[in-house]
Protein backbone atom coordinates (compact mmCIF):
# COMPACT_ATOMS: atom_id res chain seq x y z
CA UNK A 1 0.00 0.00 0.00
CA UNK A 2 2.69 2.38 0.90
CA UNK A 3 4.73 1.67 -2.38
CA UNK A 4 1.63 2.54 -4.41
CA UNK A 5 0.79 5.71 -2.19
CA UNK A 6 4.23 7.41 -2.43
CA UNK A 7 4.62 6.22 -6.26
CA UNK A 8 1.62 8.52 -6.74
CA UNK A 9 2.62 10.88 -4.55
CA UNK A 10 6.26 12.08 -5.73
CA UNK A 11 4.51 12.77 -9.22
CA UNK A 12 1.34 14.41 -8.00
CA UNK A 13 4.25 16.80 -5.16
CA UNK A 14 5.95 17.92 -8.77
CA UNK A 15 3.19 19.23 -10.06
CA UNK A 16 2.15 21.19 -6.91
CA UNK A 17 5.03 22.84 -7.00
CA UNK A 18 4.65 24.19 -10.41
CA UNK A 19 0.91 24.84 -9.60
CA UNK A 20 -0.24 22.49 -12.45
CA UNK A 21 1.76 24.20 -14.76
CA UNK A 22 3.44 21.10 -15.82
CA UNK A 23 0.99 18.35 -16.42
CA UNK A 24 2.98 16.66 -19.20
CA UNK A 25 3.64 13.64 -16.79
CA UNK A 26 0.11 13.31 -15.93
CA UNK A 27 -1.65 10.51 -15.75
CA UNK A 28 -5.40 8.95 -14.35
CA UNK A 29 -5.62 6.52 -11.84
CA UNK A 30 -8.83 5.11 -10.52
CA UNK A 31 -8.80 6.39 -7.44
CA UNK A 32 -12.44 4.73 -6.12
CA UNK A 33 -10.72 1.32 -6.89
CA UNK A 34 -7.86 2.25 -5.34
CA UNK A 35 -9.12 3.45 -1.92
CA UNK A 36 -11.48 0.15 -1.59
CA UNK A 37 -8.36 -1.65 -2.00
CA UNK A 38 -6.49 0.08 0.88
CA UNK A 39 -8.93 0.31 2.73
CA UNK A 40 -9.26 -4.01 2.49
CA UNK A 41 -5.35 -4.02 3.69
CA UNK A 42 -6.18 -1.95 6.99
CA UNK A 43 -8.68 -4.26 7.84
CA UNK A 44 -6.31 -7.34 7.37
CA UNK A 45 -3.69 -5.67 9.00
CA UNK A 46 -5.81 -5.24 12.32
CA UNK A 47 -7.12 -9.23 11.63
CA UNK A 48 -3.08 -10.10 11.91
CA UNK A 49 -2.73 -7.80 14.75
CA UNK A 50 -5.29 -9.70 16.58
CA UNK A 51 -4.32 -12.66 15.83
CA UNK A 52 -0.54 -12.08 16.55
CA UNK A 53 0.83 -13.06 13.54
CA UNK A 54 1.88 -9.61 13.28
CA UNK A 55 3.49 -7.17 16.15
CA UNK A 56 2.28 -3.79 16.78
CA UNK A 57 5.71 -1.86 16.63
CA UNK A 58 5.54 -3.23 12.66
CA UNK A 59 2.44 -1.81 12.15
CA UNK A 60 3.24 1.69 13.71
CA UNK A 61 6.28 2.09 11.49
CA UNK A 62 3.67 1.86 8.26
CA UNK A 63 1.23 3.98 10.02
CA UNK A 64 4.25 6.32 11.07
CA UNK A 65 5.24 6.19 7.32
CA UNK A 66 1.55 7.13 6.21
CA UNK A 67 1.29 10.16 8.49
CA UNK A 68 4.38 11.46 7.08
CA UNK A 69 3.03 11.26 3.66
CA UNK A 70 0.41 13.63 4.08
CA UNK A 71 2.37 15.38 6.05
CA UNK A 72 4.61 15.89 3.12
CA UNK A 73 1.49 16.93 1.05
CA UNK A 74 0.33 19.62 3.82
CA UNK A 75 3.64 21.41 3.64
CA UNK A 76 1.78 24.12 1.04
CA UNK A 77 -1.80 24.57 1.49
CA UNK A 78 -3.85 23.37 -1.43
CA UNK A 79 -5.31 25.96 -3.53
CA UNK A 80 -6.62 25.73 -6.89
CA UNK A 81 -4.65 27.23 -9.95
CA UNK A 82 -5.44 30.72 -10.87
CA UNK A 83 -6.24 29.07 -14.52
CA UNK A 84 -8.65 29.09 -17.31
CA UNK A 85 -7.43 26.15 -19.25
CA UNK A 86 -9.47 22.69 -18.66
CA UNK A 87 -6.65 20.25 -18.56
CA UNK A 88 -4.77 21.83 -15.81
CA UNK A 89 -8.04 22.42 -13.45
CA UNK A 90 -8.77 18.54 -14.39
CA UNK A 91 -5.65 17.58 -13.11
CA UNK A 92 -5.42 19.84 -10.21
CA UNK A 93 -9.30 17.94 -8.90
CA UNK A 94 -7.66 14.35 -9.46
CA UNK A 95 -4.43 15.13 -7.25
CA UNK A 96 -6.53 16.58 -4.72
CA UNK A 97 -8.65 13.52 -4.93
CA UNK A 98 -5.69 11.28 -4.26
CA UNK A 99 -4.29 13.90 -1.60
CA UNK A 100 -8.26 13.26 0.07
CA UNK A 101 -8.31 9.39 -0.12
CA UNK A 102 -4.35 9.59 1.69
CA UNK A 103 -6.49 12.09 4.00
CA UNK A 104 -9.16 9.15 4.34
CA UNK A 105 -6.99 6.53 4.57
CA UNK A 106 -5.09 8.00 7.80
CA UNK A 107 -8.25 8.45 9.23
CA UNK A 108 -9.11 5.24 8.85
CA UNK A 109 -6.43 4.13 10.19
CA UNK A 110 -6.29 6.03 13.41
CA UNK A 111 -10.14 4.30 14.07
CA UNK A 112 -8.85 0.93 13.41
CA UNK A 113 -5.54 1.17 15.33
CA UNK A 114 -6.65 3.42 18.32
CA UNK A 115 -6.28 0.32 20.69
CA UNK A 116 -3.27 0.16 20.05
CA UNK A 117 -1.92 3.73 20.06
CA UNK A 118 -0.22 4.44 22.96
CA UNK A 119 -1.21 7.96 24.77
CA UNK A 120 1.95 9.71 23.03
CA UNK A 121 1.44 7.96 19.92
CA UNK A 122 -2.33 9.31 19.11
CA UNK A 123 -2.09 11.68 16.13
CA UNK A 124 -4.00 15.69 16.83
CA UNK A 125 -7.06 16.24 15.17
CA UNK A 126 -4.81 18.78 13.01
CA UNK A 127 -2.47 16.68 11.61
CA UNK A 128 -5.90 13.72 10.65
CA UNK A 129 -7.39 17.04 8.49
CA UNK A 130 -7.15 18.14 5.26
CA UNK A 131 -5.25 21.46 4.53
CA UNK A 132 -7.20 22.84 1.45
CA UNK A 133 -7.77 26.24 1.66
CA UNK A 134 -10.99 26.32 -0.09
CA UNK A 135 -14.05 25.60 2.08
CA UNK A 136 -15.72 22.12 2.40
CA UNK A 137 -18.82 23.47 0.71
CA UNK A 138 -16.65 24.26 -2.44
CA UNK A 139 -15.13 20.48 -2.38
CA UNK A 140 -18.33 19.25 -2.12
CA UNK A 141 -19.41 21.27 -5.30
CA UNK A 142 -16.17 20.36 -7.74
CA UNK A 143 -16.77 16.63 -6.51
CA UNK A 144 -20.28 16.57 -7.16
CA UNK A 145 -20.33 13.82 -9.61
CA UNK A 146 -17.91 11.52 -7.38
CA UNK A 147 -20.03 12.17 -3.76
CA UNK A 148 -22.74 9.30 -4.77
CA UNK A 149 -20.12 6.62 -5.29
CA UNK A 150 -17.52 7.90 -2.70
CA UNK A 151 -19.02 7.13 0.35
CA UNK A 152 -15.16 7.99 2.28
CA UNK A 153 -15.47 11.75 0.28
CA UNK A 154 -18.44 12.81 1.93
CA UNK A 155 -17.42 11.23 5.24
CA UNK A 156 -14.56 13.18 5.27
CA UNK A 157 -15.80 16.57 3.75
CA UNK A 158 -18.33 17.10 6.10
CA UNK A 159 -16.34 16.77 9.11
CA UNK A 160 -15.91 19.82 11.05
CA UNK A 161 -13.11 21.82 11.36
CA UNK A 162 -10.85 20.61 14.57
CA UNK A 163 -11.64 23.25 17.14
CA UNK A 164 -7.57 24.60 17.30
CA UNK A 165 -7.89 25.33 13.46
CA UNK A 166 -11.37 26.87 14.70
CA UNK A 167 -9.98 29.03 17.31
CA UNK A 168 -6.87 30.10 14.70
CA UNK A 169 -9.37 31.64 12.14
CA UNK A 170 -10.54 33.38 15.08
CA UNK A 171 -7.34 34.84 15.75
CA UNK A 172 -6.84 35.53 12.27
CA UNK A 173 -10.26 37.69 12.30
CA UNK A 174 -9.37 39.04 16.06
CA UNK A 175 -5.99 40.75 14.36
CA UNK A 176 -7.81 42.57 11.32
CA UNK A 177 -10.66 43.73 13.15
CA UNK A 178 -7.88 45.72 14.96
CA UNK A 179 -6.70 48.17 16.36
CA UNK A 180 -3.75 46.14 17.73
CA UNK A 181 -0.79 48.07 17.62
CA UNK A 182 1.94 46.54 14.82
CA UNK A 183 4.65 45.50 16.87
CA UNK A 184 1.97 43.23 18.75
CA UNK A 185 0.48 42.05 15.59
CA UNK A 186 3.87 40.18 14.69
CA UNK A 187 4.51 39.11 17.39
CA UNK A 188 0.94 36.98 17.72
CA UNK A 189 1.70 36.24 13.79
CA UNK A 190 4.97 35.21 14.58
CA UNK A 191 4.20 33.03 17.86
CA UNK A 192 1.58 31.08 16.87
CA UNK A 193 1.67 30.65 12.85
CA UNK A 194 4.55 27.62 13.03
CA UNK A 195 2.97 26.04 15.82
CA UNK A 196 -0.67 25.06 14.76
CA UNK A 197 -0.01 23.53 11.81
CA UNK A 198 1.11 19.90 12.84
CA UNK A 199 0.85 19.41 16.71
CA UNK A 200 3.10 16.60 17.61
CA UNK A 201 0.36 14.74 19.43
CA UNK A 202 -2.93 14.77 20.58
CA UNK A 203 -2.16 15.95 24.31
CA UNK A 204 0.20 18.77 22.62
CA UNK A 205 -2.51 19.81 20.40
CA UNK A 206 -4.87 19.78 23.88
CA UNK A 207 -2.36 22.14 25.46
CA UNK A 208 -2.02 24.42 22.53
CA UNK A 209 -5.64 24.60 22.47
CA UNK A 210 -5.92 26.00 25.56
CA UNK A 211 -3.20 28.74 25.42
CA UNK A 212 -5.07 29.58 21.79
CA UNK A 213 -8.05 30.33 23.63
CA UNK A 214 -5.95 32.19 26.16
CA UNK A 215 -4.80 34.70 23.56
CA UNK A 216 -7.74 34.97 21.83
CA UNK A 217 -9.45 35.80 25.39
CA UNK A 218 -7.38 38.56 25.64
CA UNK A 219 -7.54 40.21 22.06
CA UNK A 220 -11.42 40.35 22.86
CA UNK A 221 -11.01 42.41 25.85
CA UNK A 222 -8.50 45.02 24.47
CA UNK A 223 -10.88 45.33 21.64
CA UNK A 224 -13.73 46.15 24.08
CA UNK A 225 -11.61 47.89 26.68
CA UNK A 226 -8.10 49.41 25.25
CA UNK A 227 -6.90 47.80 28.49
CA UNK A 228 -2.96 48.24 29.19
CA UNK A 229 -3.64 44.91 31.41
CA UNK A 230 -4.90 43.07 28.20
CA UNK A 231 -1.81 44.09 25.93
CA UNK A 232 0.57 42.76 28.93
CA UNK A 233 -1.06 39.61 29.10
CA UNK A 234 -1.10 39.49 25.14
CA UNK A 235 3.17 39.85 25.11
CA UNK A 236 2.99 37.54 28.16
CA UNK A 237 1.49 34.56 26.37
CA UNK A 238 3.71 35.05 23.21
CA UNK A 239 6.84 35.19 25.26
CA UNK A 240 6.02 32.13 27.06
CA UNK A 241 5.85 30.60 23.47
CA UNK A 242 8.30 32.30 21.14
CA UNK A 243 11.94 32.24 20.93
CA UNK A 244 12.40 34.18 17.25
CA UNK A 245 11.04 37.43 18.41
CA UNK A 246 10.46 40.08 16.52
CA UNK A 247 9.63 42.53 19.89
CA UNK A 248 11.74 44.16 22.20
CA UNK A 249 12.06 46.58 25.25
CA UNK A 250 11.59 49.55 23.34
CA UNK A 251 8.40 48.46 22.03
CA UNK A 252 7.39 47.58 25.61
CA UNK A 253 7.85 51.25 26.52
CA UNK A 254 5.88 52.91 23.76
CA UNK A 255 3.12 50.62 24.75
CA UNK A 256 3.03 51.38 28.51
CA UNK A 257 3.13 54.75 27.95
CA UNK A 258 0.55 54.85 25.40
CA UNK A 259 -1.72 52.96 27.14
CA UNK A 260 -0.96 52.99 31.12
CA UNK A 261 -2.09 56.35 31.96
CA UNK A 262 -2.13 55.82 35.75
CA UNK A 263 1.29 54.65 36.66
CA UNK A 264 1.02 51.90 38.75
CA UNK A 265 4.97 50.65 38.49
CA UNK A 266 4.74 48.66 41.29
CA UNK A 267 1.86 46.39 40.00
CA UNK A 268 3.87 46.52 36.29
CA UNK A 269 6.70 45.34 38.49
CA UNK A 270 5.23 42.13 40.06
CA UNK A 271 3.28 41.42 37.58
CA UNK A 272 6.61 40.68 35.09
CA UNK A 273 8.42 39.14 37.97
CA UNK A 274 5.29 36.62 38.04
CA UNK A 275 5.77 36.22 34.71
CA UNK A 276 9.15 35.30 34.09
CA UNK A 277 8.47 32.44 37.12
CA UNK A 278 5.93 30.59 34.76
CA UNK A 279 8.60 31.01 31.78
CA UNK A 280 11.26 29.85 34.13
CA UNK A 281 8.79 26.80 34.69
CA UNK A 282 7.75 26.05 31.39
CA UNK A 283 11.11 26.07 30.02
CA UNK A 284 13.00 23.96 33.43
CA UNK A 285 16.48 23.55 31.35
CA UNK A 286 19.88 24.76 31.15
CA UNK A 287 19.68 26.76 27.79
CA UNK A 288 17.07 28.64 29.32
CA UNK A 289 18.96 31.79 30.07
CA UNK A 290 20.68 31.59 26.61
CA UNK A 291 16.87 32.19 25.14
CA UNK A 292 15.94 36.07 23.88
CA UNK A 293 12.76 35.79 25.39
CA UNK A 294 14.25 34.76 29.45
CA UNK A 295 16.89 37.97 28.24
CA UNK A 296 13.73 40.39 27.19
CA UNK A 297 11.68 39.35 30.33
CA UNK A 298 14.75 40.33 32.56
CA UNK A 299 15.25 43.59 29.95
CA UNK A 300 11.52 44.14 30.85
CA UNK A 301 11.97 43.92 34.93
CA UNK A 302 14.85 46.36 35.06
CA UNK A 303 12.92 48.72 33.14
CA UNK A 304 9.69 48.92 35.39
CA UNK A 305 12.91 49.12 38.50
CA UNK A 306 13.81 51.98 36.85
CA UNK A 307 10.10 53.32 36.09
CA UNK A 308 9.16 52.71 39.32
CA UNK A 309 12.48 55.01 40.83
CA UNK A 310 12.08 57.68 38.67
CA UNK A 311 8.44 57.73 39.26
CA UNK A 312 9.17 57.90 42.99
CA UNK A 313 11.37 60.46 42.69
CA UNK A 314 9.33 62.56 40.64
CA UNK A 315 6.33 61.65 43.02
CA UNK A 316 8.69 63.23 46.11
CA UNK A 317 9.45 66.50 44.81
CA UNK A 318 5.99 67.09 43.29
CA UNK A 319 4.52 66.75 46.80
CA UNK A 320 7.84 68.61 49.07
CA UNK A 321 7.54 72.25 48.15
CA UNK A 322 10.70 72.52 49.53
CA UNK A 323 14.26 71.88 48.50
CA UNK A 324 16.00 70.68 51.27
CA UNK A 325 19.87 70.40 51.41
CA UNK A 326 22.22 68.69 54.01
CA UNK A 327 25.54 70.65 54.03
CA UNK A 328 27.01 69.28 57.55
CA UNK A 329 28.84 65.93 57.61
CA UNK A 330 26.73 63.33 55.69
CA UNK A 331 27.47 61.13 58.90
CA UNK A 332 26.15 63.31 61.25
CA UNK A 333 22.61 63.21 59.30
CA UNK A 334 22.83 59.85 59.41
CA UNK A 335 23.94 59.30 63.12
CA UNK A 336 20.54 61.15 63.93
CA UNK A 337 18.58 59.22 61.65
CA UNK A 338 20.06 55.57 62.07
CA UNK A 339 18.67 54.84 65.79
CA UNK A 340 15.48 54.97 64.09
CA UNK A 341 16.15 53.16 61.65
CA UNK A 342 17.39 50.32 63.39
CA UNK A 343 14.14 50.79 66.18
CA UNK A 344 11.51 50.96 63.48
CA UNK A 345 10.42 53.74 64.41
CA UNK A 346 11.05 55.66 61.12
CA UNK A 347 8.74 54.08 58.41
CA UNK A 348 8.73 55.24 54.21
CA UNK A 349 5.86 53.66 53.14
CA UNK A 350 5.60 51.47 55.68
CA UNK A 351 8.91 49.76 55.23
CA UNK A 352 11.99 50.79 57.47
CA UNK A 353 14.90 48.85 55.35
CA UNK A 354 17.57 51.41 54.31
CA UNK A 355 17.31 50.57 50.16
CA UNK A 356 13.91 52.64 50.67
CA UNK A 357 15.06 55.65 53.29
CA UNK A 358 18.39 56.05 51.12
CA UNK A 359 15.74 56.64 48.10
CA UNK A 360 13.75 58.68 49.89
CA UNK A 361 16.42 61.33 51.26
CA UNK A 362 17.83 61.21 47.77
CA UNK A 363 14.46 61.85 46.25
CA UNK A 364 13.67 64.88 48.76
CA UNK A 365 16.88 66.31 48.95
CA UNK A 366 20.37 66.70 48.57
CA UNK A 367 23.12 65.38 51.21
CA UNK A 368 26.65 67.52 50.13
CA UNK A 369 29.75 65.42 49.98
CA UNK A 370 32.67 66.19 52.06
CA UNK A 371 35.86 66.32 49.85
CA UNK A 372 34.13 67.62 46.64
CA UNK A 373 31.56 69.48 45.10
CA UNK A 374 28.31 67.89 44.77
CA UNK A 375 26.06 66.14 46.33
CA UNK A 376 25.82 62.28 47.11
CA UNK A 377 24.08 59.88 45.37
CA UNK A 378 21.85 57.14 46.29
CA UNK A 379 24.15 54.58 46.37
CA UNK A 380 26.71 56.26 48.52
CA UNK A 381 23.56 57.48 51.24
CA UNK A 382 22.95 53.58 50.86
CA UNK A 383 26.35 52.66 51.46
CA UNK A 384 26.68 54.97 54.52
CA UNK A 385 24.13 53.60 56.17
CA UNK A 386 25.14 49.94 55.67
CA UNK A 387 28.69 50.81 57.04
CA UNK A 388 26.87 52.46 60.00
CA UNK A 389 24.58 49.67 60.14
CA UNK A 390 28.12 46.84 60.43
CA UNK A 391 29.92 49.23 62.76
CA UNK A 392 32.42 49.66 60.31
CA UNK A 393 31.88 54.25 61.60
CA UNK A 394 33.01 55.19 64.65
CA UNK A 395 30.12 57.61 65.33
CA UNK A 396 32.04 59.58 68.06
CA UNK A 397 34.51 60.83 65.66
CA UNK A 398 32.03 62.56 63.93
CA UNK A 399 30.28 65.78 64.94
């Protein structure tokens, strides 16, 4: 069966290529013979199956071998040739008759077998359909005169579609309905269009299904809402996915400015630090912090850091109407300030660690250094204090 399949195959792949332009080698086959014929041999194989005179691994190789086939077929969607001339459009129906019966056949095939497919081993619902671009209701029409005779035709025609092909023309519609900003429209394009074609099993295609729906969830609400929280959760679920990306940092930042009015860095903040967990999860091996999209998730982090301490800043000196400057000993600031510190008794935001006073003195005022112009920066107030903190200052010294 396989001989004759591929023998008709490598022929009928030549002329695809060349969209029919070639039919010189072309030649009829009767394919209603031919499909009763195979489908006769599937049924003896399963007869030898049960009665052990044949194993199962020898089987799966074949059936391997005939999912690979069509495979080979669906690597170009089949579309009829822009073409006036009879001959070619008659050739182009009887390969994608042949194409169909292969389609039938490894349908079949999966039926017969599925007792003996293991759970890895099942074939998605993707890879058992047809990839012809024109709709069912068109095959139905240029097969008209075959439907009464091929019972296997109309079987398989008026299937309906599996539901992750479903959910893809969804997200196909989702993205020109718009108005998804362009950077985010290649990424989706370029996350999900190499991954829905051929799942490599049934539990894969399960779990692809699901994030599909995901993404599609979230392309309906910023459509109704123009939510920043939607577009986060869009770059979120492509990231988790995508390692050829096509989006980066700076893209991030035009978005969150265009769209996060109110700005809430420290949600943005924990929100991405969540994020890169589940990618850090997903992807549990040692290449993972070689991938671009572990690199933009940490590119993505130390932005909102750096958001979030310019926005505090800013936030400080909007609300102090006052400019206050230190010009005594920075120590001697300090050595007042530090016994609260350690105490808890002096609170910024509720917190008393010294990474958030050291921002706050920095972000209300200036501390003047002692051998040089200029004033110190965060880092050195930070420093300070730790060094006060270890006992590495002798606090007497200083007045």
């Amino acid at each position: 069966m396989l001989y004759q399949l591929f023998r008709l195959a490598i022929p009928l792949l030549e002329r695809k290529t060349t969209n029919w332009q070639d039919i010189s080698q072309f030649e009829m086959v009767p394919v209603l013979q031919l499909q009763k014929e195979f489908s006769e041999e599937l049924f003896r194989c399963l007869q030898q199956l049960e009665e052990g005179s044949i194993t199962w691994s020898y089987v799966y190789k074949k059936y391997r071998s005939l999912e690979k086939l069509k495979q080979l077929l669906d690597e170009e969607t089949w579309c009829k040739p822009a073409t006036q001339v009879a001959e070619r459009m008659s050739c182009f129906v009887h390969d994608l008759l042949i194409y169909l019966m292969i389609c039938s056949l490894l349908q079949q095939a999966t039926m017969l077998f599925q007792g003996f497919l293991h759970k890895d081993q099942h074939p998605s619902s993707m890879a058992l359909y047809h990839r012809v671009k024109h709709s069912n209701s068109w095959l139905l029409t240029a097969f008209s005169k075959h439907r009464m005779d091929y019972v296997w035709l109309r079987q398989l025609l008026n299937q309906e579609a599996p539901c992750l092909l479903q959910e893809k023309l969804k997200l196909q519609k989702l993205i020109k309905k718009g108005p998804l900003p362009a950077c985010l429209v290649q990424l989706v394009r370029d996350t999900w269009k190499p991954i829905t074609a051929f799942p490599k099993n049934r539990n894969h295609e399960y779990l692809q299904l699901q994030d599909m729906r995901d993404l599609n969830r979230y392309l309906q609400r910023f459509q109704q809402h123009r939510q920043w929280e939607a577009i986060r959760d869009i770059i979120h679920a492509c990231l988790l996915r995508n390692e050829n990306l096509s989006f980066f940092v700076e893209d991030y930042v035009l978005l969150l400015r265009k769209y996060q009015m109110a700005q809430y860095y420290d949600d943005e903040l924990s929100y991405w630090k969540q994020a890169r967990k589940q990618f850090m999860a997903a992807h549990n091996n040692e290449l993972m912090q070689l991938s671009p999209s572990y690199r933009l998730y940490n590119s993505i982090i130390q932005t909102c850091k750096t958001l979030q301490l310019n926005h505090s800043s800013s936030t400080c000196r909007q609300l102090c109407h006052y400019q206050v400057d230190w010009i005594g000993h920075p120590i001697t600031l300090l050595r007042l300030l530090h016994p609260l510190i350690s105490k808890g008794q002096l609170l910024i935001n509720g917190a008393c660690d010294f990474n958030t006073i050291a921002q706050f003195i920095a972000a209300i005022g200036r501390v003047r250094k002692v051998r040089s112009n200029g004033y110190l920066s965060e880092s050195s107030l930070l420093t300070y204090m730790k060094k006060l903190n270890n006992g590495d200052i002798d606090l007497e010294q200083v007045h």
